[in-house]
C-alpha atoms as a PDB file:
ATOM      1  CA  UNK A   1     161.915 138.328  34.562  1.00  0.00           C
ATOM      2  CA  UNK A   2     159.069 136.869  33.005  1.00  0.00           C
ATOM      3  CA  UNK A   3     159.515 133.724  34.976  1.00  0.00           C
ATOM      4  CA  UNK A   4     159.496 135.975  38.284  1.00  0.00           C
ATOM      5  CA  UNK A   5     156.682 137.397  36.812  1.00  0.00           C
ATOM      6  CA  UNK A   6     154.491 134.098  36.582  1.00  0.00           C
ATOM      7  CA  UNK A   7     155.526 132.622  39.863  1.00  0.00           C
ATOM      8  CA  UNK A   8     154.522 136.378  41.637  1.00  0.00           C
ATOM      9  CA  UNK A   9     151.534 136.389  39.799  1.00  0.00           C
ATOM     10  CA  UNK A  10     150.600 132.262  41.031  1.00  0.00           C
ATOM     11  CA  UNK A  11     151.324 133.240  44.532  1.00  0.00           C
ATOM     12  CA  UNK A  12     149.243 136.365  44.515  1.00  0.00           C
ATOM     13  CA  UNK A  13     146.099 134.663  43.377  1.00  0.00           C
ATOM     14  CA  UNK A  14     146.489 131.395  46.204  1.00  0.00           C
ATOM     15  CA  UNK A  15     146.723 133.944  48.759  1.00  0.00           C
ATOM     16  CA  UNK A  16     143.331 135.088  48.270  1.00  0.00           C
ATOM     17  CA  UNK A  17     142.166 131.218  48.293  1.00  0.00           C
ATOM     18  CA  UNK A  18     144.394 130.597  51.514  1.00  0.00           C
ATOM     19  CA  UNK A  19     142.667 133.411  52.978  1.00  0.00           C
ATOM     20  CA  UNK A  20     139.561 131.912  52.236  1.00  0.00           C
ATOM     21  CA  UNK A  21     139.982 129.137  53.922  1.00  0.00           C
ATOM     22  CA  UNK A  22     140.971 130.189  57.060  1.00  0.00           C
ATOM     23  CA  UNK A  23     138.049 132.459  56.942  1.00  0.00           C
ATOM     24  CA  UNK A  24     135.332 129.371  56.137  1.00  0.00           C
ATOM     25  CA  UNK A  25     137.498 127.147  58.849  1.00  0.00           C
ATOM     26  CA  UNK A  26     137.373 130.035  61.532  1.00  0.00           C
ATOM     27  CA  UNK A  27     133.535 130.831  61.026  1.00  0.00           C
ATOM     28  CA  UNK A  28     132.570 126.882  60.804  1.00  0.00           C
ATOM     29  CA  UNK A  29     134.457 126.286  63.701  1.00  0.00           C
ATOM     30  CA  UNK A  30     132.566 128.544  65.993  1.00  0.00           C
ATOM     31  CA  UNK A  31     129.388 128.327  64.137  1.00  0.00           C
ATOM     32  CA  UNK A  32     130.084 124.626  65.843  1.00  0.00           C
ATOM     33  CA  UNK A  33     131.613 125.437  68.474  1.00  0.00           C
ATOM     34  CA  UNK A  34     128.547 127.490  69.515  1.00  0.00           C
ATOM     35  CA  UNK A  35     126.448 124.697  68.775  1.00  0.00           C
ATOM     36  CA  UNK A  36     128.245 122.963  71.161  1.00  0.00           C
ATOM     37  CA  UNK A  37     127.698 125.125  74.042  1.00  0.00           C
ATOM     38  CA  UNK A  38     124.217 125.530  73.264  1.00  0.00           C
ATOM     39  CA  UNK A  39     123.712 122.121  73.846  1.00  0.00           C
ATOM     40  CA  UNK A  40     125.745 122.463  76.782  1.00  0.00           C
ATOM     41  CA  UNK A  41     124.016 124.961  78.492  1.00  0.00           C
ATOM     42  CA  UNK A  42     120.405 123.226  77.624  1.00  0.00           C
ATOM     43  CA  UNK A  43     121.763 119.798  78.971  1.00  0.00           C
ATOM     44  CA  UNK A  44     122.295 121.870  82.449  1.00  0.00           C
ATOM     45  CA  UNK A  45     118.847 123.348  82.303  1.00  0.00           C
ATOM     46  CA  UNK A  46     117.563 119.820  81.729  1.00  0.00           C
ATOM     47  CA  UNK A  47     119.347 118.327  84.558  1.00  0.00           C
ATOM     48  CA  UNK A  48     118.309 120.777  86.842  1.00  0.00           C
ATOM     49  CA  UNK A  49     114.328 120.506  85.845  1.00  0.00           C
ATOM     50  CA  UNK A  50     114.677 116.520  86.125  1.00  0.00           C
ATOM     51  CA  UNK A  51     116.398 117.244  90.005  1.00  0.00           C
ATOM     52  CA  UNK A  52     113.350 119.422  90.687  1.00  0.00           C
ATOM     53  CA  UNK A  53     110.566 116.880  89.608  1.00  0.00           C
ATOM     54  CA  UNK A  54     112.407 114.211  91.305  1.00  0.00           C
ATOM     55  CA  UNK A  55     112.234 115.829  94.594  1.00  0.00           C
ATOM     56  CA  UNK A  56     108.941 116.922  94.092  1.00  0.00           C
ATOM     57  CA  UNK A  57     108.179 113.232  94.021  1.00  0.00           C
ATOM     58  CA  UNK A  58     110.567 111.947  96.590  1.00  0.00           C
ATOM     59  CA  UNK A  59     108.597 114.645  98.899  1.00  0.00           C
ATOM     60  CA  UNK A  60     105.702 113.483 101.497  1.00  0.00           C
ATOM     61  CA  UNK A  61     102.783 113.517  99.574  1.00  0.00           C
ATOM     62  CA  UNK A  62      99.982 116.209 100.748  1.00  0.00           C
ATOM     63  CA  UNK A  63      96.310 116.270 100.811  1.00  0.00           C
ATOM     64  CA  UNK A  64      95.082 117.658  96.705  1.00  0.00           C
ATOM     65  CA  UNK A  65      94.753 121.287  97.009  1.00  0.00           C
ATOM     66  CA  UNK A  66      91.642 123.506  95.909  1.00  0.00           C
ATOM     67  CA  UNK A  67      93.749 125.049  92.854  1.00  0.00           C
ATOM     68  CA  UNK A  68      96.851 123.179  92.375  1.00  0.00           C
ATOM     69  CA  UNK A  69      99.851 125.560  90.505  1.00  0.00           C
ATOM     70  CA  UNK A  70     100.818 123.875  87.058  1.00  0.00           C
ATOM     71  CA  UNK A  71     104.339 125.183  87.352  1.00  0.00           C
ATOM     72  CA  UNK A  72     104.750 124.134  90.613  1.00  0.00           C
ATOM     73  CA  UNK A  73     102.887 120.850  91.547  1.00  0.00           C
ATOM     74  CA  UNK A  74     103.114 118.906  88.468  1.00  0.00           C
ATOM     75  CA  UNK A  75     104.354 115.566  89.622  1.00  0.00           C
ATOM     76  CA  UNK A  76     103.551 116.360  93.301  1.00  0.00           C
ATOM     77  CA  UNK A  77     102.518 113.486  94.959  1.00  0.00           C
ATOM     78  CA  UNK A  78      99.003 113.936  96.901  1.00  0.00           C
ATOM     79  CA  UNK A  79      96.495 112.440  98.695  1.00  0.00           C
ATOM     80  CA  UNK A  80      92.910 112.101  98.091  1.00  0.00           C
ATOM     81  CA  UNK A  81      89.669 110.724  99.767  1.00  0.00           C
ATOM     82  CA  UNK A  82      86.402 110.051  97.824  1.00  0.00           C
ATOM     83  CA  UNK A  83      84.820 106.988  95.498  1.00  0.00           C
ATOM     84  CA  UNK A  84      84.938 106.253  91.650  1.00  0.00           C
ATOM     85  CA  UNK A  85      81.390 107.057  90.271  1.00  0.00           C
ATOM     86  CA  UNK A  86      81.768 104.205  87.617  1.00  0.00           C
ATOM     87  CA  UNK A  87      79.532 106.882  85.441  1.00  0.00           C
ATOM     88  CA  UNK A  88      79.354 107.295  81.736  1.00  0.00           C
ATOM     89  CA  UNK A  89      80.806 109.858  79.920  1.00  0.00           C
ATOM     90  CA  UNK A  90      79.231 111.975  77.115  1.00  0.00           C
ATOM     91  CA  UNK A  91      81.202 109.595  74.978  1.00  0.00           C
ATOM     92  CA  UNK A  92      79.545 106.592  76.004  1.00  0.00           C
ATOM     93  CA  UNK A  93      81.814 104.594  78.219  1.00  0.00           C
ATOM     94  CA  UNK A  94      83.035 104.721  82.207  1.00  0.00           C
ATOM     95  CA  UNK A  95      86.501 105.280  81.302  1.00  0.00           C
ATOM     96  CA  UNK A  96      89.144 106.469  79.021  1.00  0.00           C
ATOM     97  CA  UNK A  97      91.445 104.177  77.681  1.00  0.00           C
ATOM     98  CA  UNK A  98      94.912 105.740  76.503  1.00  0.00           C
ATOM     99  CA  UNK A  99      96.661 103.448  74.290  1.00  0.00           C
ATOM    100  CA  UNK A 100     100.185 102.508  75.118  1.00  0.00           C
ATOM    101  CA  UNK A 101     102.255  99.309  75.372  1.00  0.00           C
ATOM    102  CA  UNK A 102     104.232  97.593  78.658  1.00  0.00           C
ATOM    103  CA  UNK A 103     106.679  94.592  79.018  1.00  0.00           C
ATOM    104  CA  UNK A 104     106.105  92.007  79.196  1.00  0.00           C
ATOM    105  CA  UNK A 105     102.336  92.318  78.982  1.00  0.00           C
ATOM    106  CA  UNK A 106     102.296  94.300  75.297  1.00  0.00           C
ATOM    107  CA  UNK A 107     100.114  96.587  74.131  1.00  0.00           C
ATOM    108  CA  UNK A 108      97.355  97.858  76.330  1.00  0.00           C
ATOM    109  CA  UNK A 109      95.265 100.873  77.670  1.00  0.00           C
ATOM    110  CA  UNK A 110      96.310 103.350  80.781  1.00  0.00           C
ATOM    111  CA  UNK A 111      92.814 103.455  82.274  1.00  0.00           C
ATOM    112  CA  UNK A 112      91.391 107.216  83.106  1.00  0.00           C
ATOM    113  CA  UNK A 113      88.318 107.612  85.224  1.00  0.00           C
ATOM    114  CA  UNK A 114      86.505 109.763  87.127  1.00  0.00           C
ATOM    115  CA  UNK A 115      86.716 110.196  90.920  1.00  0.00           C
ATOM    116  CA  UNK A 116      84.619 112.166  93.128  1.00  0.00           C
ATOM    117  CA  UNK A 117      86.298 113.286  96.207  1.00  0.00           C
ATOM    118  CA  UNK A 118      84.584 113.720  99.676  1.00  0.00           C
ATOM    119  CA  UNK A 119      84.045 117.316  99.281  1.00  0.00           C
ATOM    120  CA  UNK A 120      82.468 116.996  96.006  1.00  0.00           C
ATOM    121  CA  UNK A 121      85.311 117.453  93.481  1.00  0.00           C
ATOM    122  CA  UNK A 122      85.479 115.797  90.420  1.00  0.00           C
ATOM    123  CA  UNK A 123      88.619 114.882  88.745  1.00  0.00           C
ATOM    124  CA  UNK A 124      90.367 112.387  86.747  1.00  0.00           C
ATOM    125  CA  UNK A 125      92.135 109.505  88.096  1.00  0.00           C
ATOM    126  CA  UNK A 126      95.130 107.293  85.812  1.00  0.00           C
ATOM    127  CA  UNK A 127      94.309 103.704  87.478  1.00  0.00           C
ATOM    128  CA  UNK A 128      97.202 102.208  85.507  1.00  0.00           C
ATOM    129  CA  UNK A 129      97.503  99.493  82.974  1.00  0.00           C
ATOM    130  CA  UNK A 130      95.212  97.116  81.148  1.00  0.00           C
ATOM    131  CA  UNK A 131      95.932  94.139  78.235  1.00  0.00           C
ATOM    132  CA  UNK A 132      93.693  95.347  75.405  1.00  0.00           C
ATOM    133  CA  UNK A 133      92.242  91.331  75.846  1.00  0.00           C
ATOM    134  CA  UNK A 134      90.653  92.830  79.158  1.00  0.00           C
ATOM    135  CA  UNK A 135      89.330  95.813  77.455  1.00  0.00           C
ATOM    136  CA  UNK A 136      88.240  95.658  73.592  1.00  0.00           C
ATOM    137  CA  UNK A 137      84.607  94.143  72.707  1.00  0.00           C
ATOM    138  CA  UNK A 138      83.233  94.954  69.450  1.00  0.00           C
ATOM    139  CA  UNK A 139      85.663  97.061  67.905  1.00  0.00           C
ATOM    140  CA  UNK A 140      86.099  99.379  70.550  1.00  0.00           C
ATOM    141  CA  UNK A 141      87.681  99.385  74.402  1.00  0.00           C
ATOM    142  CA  UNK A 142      84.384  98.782  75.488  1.00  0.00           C
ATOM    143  CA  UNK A 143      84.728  96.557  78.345  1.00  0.00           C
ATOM    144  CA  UNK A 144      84.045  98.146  81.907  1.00  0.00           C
ATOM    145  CA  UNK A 145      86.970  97.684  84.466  1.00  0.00           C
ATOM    146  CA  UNK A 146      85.547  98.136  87.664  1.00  0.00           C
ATOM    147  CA  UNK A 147      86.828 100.068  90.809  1.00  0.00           C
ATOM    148  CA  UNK A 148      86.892  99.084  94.132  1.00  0.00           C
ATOM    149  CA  UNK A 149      83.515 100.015  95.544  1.00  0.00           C
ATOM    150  CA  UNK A 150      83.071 102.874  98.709  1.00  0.00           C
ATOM    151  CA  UNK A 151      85.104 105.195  99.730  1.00  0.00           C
ATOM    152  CA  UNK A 152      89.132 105.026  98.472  1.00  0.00           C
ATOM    153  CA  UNK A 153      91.918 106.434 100.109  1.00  0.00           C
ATOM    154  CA  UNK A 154      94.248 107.521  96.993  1.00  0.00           C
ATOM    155  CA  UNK A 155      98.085 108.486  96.744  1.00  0.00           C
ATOM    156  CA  UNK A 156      99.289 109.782  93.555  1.00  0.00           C
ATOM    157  CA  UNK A 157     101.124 111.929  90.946  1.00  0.00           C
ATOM    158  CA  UNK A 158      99.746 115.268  89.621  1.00  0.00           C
ATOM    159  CA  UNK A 159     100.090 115.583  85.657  1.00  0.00           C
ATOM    160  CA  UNK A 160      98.469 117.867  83.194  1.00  0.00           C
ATOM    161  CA  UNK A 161     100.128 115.530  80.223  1.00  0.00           C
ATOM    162  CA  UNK A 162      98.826 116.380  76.510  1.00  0.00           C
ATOM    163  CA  UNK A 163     100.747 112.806  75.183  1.00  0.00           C
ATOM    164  CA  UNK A 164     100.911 113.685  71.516  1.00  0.00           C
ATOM    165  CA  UNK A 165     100.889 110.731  68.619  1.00  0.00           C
ATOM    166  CA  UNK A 166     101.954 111.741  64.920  1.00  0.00           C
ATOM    167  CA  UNK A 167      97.907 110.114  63.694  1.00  0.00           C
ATOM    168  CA  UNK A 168      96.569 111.452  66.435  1.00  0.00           C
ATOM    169  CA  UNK A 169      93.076 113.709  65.580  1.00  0.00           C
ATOM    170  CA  UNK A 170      89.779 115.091  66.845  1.00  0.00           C
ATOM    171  CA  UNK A 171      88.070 111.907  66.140  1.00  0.00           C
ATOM    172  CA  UNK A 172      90.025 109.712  68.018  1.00  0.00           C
ATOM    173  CA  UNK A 173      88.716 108.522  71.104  1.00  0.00           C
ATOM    174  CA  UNK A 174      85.263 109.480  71.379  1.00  0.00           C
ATOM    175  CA  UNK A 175      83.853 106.569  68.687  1.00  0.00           C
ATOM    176  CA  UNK A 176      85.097 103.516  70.104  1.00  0.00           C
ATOM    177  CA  UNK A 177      87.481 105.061  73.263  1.00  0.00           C
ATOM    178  CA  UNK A 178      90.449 104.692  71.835  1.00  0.00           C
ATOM    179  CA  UNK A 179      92.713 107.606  73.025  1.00  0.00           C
ATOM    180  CA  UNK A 180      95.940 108.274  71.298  1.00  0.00           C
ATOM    181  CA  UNK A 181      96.768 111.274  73.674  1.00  0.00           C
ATOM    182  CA  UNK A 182      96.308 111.562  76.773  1.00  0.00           C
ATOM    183  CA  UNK A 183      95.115 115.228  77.048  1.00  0.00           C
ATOM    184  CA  UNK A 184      93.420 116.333  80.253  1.00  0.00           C
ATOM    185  CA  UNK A 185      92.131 119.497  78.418  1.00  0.00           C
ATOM    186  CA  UNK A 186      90.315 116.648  75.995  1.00  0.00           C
ATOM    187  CA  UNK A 187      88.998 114.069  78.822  1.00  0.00           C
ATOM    188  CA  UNK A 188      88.164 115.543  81.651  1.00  0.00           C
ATOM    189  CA  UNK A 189      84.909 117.576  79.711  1.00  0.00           C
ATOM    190  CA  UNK A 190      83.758 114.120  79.100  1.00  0.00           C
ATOM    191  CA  UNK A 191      82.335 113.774  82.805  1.00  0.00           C
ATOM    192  CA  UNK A 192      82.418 117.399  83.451  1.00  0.00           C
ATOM    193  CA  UNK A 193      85.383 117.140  85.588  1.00  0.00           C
ATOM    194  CA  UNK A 194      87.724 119.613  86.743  1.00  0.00           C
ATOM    195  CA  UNK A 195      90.957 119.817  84.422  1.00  0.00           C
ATOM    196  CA  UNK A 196      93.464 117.707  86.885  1.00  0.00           C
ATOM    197  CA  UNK A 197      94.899 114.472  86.774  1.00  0.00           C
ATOM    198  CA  UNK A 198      96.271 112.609  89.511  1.00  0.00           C
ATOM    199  CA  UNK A 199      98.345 109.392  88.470  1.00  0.00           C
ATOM    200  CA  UNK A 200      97.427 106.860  91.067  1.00  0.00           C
ATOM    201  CA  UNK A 201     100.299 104.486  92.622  1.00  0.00           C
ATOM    202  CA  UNK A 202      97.297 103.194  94.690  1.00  0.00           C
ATOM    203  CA  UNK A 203      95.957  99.896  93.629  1.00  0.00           C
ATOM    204  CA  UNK A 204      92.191 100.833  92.642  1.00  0.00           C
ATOM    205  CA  UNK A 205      91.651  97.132  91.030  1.00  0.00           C
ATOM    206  CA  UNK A 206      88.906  94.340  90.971  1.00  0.00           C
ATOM    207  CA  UNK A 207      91.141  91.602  90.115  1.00  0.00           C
ATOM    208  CA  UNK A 208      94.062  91.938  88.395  1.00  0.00           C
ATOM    209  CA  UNK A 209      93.892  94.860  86.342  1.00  0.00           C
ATOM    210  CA  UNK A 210      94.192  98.055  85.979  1.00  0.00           C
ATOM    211  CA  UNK A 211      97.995  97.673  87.725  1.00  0.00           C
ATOM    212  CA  UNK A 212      99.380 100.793  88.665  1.00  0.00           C
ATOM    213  CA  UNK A 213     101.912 102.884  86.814  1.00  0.00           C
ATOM    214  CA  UNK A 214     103.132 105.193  89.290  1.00  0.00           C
ATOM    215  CA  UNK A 215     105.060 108.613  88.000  1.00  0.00           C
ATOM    216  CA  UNK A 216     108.616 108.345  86.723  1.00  0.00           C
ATOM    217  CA  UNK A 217     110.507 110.886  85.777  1.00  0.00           C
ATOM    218  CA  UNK A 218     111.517 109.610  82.443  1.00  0.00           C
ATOM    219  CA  UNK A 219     112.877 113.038  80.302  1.00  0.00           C
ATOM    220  CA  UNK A 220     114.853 112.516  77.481  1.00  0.00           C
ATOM    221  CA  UNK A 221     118.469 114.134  77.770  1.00  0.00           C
ATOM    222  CA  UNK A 222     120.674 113.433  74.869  1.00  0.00           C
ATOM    223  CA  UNK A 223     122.372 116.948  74.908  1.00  0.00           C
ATOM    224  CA  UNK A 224     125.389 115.713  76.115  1.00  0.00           C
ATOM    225  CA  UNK A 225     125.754 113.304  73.001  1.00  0.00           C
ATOM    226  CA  UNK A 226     125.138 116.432  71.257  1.00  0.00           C
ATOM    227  CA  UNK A 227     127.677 118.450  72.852  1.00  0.00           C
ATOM    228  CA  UNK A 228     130.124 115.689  71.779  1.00  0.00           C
ATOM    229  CA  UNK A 229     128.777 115.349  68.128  1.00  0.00           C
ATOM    230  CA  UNK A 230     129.130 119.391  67.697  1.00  0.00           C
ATOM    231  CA  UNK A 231     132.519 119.381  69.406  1.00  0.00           C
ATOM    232  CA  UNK A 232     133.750 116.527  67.329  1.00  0.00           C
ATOM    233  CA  UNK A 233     132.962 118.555  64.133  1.00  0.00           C
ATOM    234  CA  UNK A 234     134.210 121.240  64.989  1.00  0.00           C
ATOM    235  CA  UNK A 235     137.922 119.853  65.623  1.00  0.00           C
ATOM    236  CA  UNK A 236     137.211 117.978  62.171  1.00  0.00           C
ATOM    237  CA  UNK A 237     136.169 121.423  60.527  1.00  0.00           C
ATOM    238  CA  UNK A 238     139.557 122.756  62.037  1.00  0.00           C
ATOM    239  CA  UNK A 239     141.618 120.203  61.002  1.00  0.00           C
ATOM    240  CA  UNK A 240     140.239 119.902  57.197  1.00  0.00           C
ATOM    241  CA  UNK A 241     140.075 123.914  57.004  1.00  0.00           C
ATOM    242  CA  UNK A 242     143.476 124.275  58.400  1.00  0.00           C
ATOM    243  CA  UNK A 243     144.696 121.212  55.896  1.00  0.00           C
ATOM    244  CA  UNK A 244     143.754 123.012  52.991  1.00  0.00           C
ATOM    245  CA  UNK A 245     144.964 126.226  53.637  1.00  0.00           C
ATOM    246  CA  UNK A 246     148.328 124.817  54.293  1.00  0.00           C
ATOM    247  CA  UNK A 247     147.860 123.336  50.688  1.00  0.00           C
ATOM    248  CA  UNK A 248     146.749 126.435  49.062  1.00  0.00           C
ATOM    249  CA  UNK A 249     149.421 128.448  50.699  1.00  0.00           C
ATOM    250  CA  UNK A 250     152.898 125.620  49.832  1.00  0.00           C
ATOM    251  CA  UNK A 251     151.091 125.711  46.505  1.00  0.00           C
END
């Protein structure tokens, strides 16, 4: 009896730990599992948003309106009419240069001016990309790059992009002009222009540069990897959990 009595009184304390168990591998599993479909549902979201900014710029582009809608004409293409003023900011220079880098060419500047348009707007304009050879003099992008004189005819992209950069600050940009973001809310008060910015797939150069980057849409969309990676653990977490309360419960 006393043997009975041992192996009765094993069993009753692995139950509790086989219990366990199934109760961590049940609640991991759909902690992950819900994860999972999380990432699921945001990878539909994202492929719908990047189907609605690619028609809005595989649409016919229309003249700039008075008070363009954020949520609803970013990346719109439009047309404008009017001249670059080639005039100096309160920071010193006739242009913003946004640092960035393109093949095969390296690092270099995306060019941001100011245009005045034939009704007497002013907004900014993206002319595209410069070397930083073409641009830097003395420590700073100093160099003019200038327009094509008279009255333009422009096609481009709306944006209101506020590029972010981990050293970006409030003191870059305005000492030697160069940006690390590319915030309209930040440039366009430096030529008291109206807060728009219109990324021009028109060529606006003397030469050959600024060259035009027109508007991709370029959204990152891993959530499908995700998905996978959540759903993976989670039939790993099932496995292992179910593994060891098998083990606890034979033993």
């Amino acid at each position: 009896m006393s043997v009975s009595g041992k192996i009765d009184g094993g069993g009753a304390r692995r139950r509790p730990r086989a219990v366990a168990a199934i109760v961590f591998g049940v609640v991991g599993t759909a902690v992950l599992l819900g994860l999972m479909a999380w990432q699921l549902q945001r990878l539909a979201w994202k492929q719908g948003l990047i189907a609605t900014l690619e028609s809005r710029l595989g649409a016919e582009a229309v003249p700039l309106p008075a008070a363009p809608d954020i949520a609803t004409m970013e990346f719109r293409r439009v047309t404008l009419e009017g001249r670059f003023t080639g005039a100096a900011g309160s920071h010193g220079f006739t242009d913003a240069a946004y640092l960035t880098t393109l093949k095969p060419w390296g690092p270099g500047y995306r060019l941001v001016q100011p245009f005045e348009t034939t009704d007497g707007r002013t907004i900014l304009v993206d002319r595209g990309y410069a070397p930083v050879e073409t641009k830097n003099a003395g420590g700073a992008a100093a160099r003019p790059t200038p327009a094509l004189e008279g009255a333009l005819a422009l096609t481009g992209a709306l944006r209101w992009p506020q590029d972010s950069d981990f050293f970006a600050d409030d003191t870059a940009g305005p000492a030697d002009n160069v940006w690390l973001t590319r915030s309209v809310a930040r440039l366009a008060p430096l030529w008291g222009a109206e807060p728009l910015l219109v990324v021009a797939e028109t060529d606006t150069a003397v030469g050959d540069w600024p060259k035009p980057r027109p508007v991709k849409v370029d959204l990152p969309n891993d959530h499908l990897s995700y998905a996978v990676t959540w759903g993976s653990l989670a039939a790993i977490w099932t496995v292992m959990s179910a593994l060891l309360a098998r083990r606890e419960m034979r033993r």
